[in-house]
C-alpha atoms as a PDB file:
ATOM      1  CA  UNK A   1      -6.258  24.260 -20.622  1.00  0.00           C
ATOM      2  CA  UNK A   2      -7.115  27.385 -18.989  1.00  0.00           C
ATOM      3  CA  UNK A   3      -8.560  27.757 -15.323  1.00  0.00           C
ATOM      4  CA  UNK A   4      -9.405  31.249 -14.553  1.00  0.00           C
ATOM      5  CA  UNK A   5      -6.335  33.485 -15.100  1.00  0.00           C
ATOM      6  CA  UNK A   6      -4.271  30.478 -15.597  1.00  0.00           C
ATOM      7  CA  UNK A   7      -3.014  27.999 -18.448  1.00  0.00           C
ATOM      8  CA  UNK A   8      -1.706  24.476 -18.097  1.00  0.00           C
ATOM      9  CA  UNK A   9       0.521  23.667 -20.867  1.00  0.00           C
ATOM     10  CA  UNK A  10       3.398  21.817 -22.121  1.00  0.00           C
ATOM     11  CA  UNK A  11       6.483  23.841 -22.088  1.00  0.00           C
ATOM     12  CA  UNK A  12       8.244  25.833 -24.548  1.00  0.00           C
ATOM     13  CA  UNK A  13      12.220  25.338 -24.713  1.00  0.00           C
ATOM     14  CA  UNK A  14      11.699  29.297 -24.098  1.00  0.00           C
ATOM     15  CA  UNK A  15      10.491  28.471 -20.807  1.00  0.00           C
ATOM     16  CA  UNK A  16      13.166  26.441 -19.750  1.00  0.00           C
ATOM     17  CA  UNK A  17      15.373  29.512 -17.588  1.00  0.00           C
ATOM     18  CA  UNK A  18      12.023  30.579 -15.436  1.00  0.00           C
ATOM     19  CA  UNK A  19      11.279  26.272 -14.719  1.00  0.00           C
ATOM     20  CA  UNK A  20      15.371  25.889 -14.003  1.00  0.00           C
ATOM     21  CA  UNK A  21      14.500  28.880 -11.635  1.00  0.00           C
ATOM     22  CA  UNK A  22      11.588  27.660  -9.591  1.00  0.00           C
ATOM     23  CA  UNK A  23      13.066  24.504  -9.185  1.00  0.00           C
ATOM     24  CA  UNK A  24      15.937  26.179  -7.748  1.00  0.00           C
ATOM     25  CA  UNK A  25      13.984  28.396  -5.304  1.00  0.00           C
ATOM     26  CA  UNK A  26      14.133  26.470  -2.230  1.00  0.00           C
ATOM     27  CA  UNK A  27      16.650  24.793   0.179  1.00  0.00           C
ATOM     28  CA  UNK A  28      17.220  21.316  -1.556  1.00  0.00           C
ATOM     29  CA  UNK A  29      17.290  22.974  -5.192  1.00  0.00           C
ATOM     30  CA  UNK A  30      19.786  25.476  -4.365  1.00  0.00           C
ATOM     31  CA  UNK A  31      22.329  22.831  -3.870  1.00  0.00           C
ATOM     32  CA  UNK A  32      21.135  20.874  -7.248  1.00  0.00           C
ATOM     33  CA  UNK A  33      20.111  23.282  -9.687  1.00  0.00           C
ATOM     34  CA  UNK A  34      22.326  25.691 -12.288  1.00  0.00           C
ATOM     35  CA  UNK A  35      20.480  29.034 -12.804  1.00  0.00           C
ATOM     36  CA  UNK A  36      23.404  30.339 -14.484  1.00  0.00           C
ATOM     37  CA  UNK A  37      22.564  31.843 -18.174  1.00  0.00           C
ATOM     38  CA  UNK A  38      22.608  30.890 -20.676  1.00  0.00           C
ATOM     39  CA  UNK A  39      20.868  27.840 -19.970  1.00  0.00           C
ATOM     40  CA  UNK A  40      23.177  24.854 -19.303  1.00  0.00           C
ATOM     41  CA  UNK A  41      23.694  22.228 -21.880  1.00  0.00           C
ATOM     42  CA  UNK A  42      22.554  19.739 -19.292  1.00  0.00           C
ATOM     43  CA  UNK A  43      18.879  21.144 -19.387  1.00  0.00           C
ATOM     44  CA  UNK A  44      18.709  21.495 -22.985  1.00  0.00           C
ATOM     45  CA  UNK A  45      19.920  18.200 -23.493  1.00  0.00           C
ATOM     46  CA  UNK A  46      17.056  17.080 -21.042  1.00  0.00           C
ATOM     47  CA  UNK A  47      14.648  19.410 -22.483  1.00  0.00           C
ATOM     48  CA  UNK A  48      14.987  18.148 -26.014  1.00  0.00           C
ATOM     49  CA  UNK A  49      15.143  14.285 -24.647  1.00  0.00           C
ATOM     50  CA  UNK A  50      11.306  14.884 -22.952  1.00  0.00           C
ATOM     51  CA  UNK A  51      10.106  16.783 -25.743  1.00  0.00           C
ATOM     52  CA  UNK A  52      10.416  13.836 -27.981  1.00  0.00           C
ATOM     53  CA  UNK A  53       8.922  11.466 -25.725  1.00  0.00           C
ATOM     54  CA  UNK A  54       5.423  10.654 -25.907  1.00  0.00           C
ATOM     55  CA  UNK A  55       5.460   8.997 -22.550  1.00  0.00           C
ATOM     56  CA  UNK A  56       6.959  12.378 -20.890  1.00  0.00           C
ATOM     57  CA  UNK A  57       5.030  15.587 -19.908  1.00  0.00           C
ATOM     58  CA  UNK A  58       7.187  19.044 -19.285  1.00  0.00           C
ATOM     59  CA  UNK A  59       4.603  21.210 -18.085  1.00  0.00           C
ATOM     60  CA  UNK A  60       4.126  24.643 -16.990  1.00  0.00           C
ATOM     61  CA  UNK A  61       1.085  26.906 -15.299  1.00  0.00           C
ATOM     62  CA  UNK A  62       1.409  30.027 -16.659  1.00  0.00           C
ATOM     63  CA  UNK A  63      -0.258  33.533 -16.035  1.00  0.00           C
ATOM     64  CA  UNK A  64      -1.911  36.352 -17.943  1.00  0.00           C
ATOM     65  CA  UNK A  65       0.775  37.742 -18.582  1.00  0.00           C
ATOM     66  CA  UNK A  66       2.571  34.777 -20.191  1.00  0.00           C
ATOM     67  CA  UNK A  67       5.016  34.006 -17.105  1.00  0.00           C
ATOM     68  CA  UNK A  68       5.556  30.737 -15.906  1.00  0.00           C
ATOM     69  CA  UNK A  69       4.055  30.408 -12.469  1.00  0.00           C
ATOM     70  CA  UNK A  70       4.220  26.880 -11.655  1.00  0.00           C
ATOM     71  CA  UNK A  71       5.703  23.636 -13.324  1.00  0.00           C
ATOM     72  CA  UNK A  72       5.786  19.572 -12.809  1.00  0.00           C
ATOM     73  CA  UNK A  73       6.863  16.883 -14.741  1.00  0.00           C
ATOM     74  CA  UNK A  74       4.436  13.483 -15.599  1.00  0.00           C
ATOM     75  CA  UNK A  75       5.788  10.875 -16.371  1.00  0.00           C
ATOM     76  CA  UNK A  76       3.193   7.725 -18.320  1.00  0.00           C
ATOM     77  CA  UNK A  77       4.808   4.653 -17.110  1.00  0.00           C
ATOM     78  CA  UNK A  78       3.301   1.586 -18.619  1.00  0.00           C
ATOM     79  CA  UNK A  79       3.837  -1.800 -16.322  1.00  0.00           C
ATOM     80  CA  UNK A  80       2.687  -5.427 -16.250  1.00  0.00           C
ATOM     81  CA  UNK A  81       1.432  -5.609 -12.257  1.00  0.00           C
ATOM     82  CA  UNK A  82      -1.801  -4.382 -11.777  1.00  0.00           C
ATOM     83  CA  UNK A  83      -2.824  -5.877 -14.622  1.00  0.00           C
ATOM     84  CA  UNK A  84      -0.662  -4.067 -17.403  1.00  0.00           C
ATOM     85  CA  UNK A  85      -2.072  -0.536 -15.517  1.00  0.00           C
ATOM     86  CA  UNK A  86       0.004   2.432 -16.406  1.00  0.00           C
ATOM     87  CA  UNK A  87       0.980   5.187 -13.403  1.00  0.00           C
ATOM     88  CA  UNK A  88       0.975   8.612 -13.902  1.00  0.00           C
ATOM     89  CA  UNK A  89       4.404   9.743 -11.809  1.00  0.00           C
ATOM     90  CA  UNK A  90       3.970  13.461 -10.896  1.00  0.00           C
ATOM     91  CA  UNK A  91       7.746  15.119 -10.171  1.00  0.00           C
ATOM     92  CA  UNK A  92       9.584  18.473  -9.773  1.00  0.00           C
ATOM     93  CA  UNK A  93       6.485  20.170  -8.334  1.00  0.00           C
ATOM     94  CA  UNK A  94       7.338  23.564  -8.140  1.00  0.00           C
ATOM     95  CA  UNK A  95       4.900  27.221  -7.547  1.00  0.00           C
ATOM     96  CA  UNK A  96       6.107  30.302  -7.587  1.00  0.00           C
ATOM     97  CA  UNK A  97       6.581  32.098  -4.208  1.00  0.00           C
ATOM     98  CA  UNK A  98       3.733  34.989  -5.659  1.00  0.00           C
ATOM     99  CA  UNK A  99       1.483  32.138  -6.031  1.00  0.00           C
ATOM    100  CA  UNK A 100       1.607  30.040  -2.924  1.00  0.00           C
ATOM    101  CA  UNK A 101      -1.298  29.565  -1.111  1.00  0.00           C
ATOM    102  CA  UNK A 102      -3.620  30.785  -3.934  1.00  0.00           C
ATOM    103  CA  UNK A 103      -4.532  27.888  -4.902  1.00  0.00           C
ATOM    104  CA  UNK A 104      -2.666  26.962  -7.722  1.00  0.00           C
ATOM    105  CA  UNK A 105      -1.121  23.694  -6.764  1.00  0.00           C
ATOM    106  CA  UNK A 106      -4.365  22.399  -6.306  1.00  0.00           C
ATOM    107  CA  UNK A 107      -5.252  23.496 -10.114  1.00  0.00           C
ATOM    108  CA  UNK A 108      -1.903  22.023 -11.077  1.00  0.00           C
ATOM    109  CA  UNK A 109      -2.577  18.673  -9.549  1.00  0.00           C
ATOM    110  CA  UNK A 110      -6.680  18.744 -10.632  1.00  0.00           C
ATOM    111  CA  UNK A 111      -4.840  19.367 -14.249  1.00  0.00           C
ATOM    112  CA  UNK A 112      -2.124  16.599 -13.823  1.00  0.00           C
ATOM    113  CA  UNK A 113      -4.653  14.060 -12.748  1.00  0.00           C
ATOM    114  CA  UNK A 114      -7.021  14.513 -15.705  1.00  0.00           C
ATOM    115  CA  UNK A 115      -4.090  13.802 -17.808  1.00  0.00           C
ATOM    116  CA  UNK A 116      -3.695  10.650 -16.470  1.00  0.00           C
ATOM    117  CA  UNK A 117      -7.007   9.706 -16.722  1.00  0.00           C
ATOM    118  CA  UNK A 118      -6.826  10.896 -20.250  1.00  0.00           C
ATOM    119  CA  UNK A 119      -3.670   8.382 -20.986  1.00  0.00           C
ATOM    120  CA  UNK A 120      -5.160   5.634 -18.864  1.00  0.00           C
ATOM    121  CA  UNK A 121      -3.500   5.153 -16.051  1.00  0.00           C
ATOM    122  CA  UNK A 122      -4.915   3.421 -13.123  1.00  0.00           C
ATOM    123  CA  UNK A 123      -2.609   5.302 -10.663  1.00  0.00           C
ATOM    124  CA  UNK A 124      -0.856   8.191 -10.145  1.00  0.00           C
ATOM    125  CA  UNK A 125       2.210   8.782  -7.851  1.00  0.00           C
ATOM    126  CA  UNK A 126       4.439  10.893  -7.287  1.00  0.00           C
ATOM    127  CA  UNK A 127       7.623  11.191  -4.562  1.00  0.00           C
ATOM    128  CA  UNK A 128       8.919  14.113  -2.205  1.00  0.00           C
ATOM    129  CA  UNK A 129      11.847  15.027   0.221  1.00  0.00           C
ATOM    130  CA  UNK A 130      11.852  13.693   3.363  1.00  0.00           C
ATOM    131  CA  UNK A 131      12.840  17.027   4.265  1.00  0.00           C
ATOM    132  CA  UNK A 132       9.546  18.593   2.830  1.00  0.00           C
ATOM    133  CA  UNK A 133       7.137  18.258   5.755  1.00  0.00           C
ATOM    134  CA  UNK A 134       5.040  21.363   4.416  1.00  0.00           C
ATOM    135  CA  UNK A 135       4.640  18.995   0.486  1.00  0.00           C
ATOM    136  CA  UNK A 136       3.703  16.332   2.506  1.00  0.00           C
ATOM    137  CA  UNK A 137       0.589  17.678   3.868  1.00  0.00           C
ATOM    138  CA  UNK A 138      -0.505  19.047   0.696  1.00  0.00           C
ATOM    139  CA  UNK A 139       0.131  15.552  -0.533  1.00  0.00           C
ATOM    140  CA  UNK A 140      -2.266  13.985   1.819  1.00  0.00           C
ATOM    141  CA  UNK A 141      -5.035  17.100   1.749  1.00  0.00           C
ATOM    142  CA  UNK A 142      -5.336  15.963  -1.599  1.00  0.00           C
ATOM    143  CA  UNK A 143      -5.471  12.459  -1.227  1.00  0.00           C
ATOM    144  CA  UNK A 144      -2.292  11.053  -1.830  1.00  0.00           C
ATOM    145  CA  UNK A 145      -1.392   8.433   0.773  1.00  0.00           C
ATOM    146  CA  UNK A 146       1.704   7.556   2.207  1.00  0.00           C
ATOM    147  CA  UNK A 147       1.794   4.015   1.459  1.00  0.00           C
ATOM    148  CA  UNK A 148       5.005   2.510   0.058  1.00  0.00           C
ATOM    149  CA  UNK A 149       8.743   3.770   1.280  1.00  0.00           C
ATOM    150  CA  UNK A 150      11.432   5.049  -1.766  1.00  0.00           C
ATOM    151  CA  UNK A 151      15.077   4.394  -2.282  1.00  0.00           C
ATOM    152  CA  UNK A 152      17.164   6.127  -4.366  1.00  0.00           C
ATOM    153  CA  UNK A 153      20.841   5.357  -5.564  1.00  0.00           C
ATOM    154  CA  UNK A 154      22.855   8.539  -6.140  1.00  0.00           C
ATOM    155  CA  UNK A 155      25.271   8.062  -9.715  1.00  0.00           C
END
């Protein structure tokens, strides 16, 4: 779908190095992300696992001029509470530092949330850093509340 100068798309395995970058481009994906080309097997590996899942969405925000400006990942997650309701889980939101404040996560969420509703889900969710006070208030400006606390278990 295109919004203004922008397209929201699935991927391309072409993609991968400039979505491996933005992740990295902060504080907490410094420490956790390879940049290194060629691409790592790792992400490849990962790449090819989501692409052939029809419950998985890689997607990217691109601009006129074909570069990747923004990515997240959905996740459909089908469940028996809530009445067999599937979630939409929004992750690895990331917007490139030219594009901040322009908007553009907005569109990427508006875009992410239509999915959704296009797969069914009753819910969408999504998680963040602690240490991401500045994610959190987007979060909330566009309605996402703070309602349930997350764990996580480091393998």
């Amino acid at each position: 779908m295109i919004r203004g100068r922008i397209e929201f798309r699935a991927a391309l395995r072409a993609e991968l190095a400039a979505i491996i970058s933005l992740l990295a481009n902060d504080a907490l994906g410094q420490l956790r992300e390879d940049t290194s080309e060629p691409v790592a097997a790792v992400y490849e590996d990962a790449f090819t696992a989501i692409e052939a899942d029809p419950n998985q969405l890689l997607a990217v925000a691109v601009d006129k001029d074909s570069a990747v400006v923004g990515t997240l990942q959905l996740s459909f997650l089908p469940g028996i509470s809530r009445m067999g309701s599937w979630r939409g889980q929004i992750e690895a939101v990331r917007v490139a530092d030219t594009h901040r404040s322009s908007g553009l996560g907005g569109q990427m969420f508006d875009w992410a949330i239509e999915q959704c509703k296009l797969r069914g889900c009753n819910l969408v969710q999504l998680t963040t850093d602690k240490n991401r006070p500045g994610a959190h208030r987007f979060y909330e400006k566009l309605g996402f509340e703070p309602t349930h606390t997350g764990y996580k278990l480091k393998l």
